[in-house]
PDB file of N, CA and C in Angstrom:
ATOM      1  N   UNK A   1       0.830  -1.188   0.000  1.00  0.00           N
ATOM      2  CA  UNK A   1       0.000   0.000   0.000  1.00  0.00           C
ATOM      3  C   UNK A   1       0.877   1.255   0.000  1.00  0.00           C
ATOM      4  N   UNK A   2       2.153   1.413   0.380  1.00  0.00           N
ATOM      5  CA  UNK A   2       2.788   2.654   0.718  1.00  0.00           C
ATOM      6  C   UNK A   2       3.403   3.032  -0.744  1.00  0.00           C
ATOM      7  N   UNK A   3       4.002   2.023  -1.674  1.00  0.00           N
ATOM      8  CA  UNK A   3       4.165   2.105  -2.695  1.00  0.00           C
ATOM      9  C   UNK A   3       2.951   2.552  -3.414  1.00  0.00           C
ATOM     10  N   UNK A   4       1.848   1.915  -3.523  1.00  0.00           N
ATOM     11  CA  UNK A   4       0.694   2.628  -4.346  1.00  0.00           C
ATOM     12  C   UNK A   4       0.447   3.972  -4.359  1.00  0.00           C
ATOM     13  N   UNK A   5       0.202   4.151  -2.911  1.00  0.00           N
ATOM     14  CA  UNK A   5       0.051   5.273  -2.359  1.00  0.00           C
ATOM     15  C   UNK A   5       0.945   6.309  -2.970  1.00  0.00           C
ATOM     16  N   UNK A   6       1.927   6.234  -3.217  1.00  0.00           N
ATOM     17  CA  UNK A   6       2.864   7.840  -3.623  1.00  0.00           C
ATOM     18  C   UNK A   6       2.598   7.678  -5.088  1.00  0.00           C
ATOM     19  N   UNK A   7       1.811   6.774  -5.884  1.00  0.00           N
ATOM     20  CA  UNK A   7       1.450   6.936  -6.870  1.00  0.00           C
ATOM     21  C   UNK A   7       0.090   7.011  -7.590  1.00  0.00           C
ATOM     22  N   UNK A   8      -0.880   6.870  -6.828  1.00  0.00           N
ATOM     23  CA  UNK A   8      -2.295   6.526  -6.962  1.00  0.00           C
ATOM     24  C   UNK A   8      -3.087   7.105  -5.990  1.00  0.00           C
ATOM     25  N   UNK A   9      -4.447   7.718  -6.042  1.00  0.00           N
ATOM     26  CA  UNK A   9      -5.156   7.887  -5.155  1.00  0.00           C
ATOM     27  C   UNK A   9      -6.045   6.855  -4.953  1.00  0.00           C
ATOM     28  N   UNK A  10      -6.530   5.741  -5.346  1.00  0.00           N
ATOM     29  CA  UNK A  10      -7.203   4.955  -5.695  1.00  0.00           C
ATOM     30  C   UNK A  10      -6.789   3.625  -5.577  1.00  0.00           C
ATOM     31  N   UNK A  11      -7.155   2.223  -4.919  1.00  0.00           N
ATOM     32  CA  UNK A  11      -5.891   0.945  -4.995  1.00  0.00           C
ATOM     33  C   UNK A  11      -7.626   0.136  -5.557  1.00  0.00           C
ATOM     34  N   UNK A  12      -7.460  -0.520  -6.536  1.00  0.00           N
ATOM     35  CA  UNK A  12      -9.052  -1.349  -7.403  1.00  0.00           C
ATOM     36  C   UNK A  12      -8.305  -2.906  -7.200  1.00  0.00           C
ATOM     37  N   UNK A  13      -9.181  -3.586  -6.320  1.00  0.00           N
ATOM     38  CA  UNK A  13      -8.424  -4.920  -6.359  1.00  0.00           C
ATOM     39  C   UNK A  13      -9.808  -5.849  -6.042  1.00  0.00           C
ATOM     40  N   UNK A  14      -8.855  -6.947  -6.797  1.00  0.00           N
ATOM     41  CA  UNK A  14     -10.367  -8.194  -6.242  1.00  0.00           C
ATOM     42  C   UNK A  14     -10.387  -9.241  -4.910  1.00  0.00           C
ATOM     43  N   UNK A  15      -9.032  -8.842  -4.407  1.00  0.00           N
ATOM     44  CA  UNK A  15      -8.388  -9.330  -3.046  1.00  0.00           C
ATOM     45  C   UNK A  15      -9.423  -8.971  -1.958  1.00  0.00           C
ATOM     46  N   UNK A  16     -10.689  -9.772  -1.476  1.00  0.00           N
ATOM     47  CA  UNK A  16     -11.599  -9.211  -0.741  1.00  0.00           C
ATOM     48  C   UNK A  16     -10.491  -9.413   1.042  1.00  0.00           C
ATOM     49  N   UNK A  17      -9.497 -10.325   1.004  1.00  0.00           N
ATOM     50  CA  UNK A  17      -9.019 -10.067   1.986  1.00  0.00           C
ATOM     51  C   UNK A  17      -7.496  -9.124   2.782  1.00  0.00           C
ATOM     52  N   UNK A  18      -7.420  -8.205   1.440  1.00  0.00           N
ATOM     53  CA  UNK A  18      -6.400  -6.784   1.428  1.00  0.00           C
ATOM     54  C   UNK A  18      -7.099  -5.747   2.390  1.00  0.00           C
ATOM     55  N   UNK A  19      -7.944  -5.322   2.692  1.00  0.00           N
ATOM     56  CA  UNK A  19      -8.922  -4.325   3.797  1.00  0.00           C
ATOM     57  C   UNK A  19      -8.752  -4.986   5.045  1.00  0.00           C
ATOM     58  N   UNK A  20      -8.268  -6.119   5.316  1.00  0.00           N
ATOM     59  CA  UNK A  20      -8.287  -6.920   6.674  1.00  0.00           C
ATOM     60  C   UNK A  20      -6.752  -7.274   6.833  1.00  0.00           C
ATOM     61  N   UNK A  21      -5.538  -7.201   6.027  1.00  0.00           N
ATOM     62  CA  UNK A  21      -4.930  -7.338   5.943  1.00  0.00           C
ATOM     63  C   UNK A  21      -3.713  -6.252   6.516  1.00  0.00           C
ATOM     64  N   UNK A  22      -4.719  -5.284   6.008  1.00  0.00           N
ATOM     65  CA  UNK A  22      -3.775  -3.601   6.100  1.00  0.00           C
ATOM     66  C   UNK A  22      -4.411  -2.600   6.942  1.00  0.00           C
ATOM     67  N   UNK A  23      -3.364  -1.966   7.871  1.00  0.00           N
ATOM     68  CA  UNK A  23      -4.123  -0.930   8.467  1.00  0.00           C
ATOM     69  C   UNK A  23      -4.319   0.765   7.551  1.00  0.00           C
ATOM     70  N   UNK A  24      -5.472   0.323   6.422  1.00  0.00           N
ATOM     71  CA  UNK A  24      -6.008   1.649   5.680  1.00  0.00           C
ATOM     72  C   UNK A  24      -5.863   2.835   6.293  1.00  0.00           C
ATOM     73  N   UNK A  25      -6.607   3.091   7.088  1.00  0.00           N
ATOM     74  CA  UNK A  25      -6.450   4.432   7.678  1.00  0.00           C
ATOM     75  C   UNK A  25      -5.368   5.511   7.713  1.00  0.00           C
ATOM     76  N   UNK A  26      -4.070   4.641   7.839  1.00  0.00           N
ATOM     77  CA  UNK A  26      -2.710   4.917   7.911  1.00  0.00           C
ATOM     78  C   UNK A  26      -1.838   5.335   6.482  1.00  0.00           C
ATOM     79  N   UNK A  27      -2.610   4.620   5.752  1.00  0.00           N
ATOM     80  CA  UNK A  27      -2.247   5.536   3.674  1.00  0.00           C
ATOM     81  C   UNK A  27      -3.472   6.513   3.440  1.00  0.00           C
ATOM     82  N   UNK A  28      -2.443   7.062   2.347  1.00  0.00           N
ATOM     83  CA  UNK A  28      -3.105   8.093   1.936  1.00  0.00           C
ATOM     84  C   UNK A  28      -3.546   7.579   0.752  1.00  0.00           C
ATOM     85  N   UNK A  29      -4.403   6.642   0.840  1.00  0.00           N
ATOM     86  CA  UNK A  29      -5.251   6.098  -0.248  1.00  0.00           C
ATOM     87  C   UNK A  29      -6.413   5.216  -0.315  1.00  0.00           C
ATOM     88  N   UNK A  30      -7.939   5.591  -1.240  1.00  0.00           N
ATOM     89  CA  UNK A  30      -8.533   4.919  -1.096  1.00  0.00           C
ATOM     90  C   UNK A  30      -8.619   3.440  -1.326  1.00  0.00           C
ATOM     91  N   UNK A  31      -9.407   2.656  -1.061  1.00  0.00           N
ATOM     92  CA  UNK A  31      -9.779   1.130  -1.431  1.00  0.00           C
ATOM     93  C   UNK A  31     -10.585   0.551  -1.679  1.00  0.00           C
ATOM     94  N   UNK A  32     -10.722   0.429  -3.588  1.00  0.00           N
ATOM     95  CA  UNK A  32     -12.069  -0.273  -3.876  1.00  0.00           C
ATOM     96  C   UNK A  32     -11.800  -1.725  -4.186  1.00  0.00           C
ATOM     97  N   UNK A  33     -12.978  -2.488  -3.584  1.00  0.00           N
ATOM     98  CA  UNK A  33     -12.790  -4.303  -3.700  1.00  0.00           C
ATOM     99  C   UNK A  33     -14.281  -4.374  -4.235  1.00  0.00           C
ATOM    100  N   UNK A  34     -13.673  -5.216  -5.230  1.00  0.00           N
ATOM    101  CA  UNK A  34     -14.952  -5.554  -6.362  1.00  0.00           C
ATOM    102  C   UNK A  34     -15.133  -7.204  -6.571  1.00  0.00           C
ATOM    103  N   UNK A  35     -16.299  -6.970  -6.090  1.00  0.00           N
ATOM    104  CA  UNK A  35     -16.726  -8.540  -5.297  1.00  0.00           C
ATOM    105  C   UNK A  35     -16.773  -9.129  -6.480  1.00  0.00           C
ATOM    106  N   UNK A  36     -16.328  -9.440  -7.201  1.00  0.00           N
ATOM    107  CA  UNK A  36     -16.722 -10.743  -8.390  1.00  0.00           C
ATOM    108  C   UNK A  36     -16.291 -11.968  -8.093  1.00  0.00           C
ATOM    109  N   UNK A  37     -16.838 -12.714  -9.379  1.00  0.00           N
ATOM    110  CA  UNK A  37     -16.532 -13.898  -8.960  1.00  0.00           C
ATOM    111  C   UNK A  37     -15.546 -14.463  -9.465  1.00  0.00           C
ATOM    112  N   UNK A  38     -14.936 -13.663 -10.749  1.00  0.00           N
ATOM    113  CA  UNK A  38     -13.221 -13.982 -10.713  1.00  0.00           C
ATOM    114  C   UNK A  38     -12.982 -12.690 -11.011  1.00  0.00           C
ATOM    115  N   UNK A  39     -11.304 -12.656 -11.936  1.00  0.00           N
ATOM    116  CA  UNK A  39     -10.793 -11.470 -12.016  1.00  0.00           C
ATOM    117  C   UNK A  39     -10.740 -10.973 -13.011  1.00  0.00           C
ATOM    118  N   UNK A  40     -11.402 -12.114 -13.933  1.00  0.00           N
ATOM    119  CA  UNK A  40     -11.614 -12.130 -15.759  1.00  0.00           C
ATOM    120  C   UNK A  40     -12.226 -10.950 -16.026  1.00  0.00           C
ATOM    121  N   UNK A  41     -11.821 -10.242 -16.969  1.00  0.00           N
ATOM    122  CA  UNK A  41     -12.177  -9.178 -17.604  1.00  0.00           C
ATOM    123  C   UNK A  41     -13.796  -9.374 -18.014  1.00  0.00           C
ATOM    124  N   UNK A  42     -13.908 -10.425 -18.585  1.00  0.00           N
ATOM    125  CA  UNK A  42     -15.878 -10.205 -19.014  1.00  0.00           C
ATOM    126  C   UNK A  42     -16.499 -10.430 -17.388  1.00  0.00           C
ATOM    127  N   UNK A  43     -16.333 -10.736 -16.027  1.00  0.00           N
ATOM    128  CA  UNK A  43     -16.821 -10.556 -15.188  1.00  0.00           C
ATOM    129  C   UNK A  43     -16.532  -9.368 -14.542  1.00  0.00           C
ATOM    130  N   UNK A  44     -15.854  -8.019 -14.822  1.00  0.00           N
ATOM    131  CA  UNK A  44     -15.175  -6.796 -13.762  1.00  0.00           C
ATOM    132  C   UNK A  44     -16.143  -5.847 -15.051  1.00  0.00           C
ATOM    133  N   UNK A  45     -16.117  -6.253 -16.409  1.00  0.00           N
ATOM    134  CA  UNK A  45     -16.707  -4.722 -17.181  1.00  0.00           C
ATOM    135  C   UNK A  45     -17.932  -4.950 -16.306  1.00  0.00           C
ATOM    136  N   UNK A  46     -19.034  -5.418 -15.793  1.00  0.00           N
ATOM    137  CA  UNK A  46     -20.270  -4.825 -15.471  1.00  0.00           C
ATOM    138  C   UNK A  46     -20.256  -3.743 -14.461  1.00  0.00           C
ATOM    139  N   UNK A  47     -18.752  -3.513 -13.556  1.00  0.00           N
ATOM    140  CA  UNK A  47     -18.529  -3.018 -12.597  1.00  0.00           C
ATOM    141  C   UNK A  47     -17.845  -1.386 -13.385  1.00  0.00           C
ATOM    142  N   UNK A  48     -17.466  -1.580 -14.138  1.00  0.00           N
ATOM    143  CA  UNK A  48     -17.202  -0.364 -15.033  1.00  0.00           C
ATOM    144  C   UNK A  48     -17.811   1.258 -14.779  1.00  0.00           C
ATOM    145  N   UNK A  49     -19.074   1.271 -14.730  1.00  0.00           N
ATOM    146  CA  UNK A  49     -20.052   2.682 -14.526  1.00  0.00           C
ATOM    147  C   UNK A  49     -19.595   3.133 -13.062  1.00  0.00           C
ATOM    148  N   UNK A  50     -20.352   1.947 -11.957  1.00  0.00           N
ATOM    149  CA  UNK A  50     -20.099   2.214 -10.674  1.00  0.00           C
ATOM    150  C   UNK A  50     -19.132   2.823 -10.404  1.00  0.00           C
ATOM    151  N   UNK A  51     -17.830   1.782 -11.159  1.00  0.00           N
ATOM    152  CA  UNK A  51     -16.447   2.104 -10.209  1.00  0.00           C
ATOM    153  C   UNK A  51     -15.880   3.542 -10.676  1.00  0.00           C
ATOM    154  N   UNK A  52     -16.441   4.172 -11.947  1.00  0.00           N
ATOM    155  CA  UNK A  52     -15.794   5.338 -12.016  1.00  0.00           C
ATOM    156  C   UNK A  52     -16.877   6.377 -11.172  1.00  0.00           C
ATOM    157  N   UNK A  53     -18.081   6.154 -11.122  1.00  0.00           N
ATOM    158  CA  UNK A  53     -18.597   7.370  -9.787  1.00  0.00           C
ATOM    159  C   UNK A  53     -18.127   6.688  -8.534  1.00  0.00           C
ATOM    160  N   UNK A  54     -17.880   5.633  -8.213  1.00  0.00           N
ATOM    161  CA  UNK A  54     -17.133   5.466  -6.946  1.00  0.00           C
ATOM    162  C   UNK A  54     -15.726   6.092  -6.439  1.00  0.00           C
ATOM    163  N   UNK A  55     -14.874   5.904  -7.750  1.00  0.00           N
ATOM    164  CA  UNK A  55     -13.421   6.449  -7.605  1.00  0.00           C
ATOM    165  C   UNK A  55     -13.641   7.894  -7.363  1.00  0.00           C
ATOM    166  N   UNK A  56     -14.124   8.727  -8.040  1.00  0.00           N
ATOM    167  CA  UNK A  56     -14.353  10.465  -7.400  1.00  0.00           C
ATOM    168  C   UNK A  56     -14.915  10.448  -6.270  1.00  0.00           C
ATOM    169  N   UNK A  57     -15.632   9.815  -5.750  1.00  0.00           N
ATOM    170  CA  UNK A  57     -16.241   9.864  -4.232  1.00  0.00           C
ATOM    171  C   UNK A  57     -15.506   9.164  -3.068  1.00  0.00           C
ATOM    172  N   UNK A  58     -14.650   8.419  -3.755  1.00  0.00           N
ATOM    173  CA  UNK A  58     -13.849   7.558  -2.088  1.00  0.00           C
ATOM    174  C   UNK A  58     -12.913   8.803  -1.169  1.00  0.00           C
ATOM    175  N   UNK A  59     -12.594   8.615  -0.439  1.00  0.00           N
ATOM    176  CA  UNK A  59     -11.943   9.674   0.595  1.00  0.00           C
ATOM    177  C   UNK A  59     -10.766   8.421   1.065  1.00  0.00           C
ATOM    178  N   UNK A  60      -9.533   8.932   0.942  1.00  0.00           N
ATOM    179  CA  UNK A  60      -8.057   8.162   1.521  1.00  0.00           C
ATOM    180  C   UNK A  60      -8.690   7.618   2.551  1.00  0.00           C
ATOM    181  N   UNK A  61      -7.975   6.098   3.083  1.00  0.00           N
ATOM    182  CA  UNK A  61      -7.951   5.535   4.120  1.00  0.00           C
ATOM    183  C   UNK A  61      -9.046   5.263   4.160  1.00  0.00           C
ATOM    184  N   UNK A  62     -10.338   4.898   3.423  1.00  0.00           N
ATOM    185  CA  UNK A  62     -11.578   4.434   3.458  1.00  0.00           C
ATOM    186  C   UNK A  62     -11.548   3.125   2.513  1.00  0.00           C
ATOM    187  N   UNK A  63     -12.364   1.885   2.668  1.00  0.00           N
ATOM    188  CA  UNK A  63     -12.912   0.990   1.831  1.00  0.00           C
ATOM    189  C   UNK A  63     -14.162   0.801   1.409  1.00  0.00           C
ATOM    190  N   UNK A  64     -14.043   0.595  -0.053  1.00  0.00           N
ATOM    191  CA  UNK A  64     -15.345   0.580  -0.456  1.00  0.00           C
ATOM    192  C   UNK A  64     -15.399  -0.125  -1.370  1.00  0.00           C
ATOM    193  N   UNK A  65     -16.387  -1.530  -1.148  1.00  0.00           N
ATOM    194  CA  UNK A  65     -16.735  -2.773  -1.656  1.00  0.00           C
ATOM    195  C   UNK A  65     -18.200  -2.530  -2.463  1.00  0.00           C
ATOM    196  N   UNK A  66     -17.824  -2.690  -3.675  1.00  0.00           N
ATOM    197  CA  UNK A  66     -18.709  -3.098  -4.878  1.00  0.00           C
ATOM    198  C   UNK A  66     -19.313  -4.528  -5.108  1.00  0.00           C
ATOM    199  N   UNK A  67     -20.183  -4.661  -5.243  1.00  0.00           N
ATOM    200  CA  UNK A  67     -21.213  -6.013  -5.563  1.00  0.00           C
ATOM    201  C   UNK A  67     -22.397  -5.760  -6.676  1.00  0.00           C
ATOM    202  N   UNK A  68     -22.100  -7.237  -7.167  1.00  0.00           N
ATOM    203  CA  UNK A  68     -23.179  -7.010  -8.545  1.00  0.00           C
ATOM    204  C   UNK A  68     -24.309  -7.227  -7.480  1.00  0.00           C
ATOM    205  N   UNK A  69     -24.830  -8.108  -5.987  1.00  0.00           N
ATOM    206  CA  UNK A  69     -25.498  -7.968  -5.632  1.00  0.00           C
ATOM    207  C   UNK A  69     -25.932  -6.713  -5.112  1.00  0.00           C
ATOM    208  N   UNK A  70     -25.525  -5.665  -5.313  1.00  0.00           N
ATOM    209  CA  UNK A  70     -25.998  -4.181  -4.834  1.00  0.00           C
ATOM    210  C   UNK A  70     -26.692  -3.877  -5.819  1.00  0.00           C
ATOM    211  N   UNK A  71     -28.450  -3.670  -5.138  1.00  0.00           N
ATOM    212  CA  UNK A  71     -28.872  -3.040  -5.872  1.00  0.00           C
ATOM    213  C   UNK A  71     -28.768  -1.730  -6.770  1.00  0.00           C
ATOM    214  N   UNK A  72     -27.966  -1.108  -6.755  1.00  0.00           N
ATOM    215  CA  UNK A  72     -27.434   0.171  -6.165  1.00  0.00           C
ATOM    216  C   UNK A  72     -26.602  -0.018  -7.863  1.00  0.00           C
ATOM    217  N   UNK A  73     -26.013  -0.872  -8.092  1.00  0.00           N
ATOM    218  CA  UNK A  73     -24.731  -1.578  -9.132  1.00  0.00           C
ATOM    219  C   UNK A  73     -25.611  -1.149 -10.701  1.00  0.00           C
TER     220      UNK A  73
END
């Protein structure tokens, strides 16, 4: 994360267990985890729309988990 961090505001991973792993709070960067069910490209485009109004809205040191089960998606 400290490496990302001086380069990214944003860390997009499918590692649902990286947020439990790391103490976030402590980078200066947000964390989106995108619940799919693999990492294959035809399963992450449906996440496409969300994740770019998600990325302008995350705030550093916060996580924020995407699901096709969100109605919301």
């Amino acid at each position: 994360m400290k490496l990302a961090e001086a380069e990214f505001d944003v860390f997009v991973t499918v590692d649902r267990n990286l947020s439990y792993q790391q103490n976030l709070p402590k980078f200066d960067i947000a964390l989106v985890v995108l619940r799919s069910v693999s990492n294959r490209l035809s399963d992450l485009l449906p996440f496409v729309d969300k994740l770019i109004d998600c990325v302008s809205a995350t705030e550093p040191g916060t996580v924020t988990v995407l699901s096709l089960d969100d109605p919301a998606l």
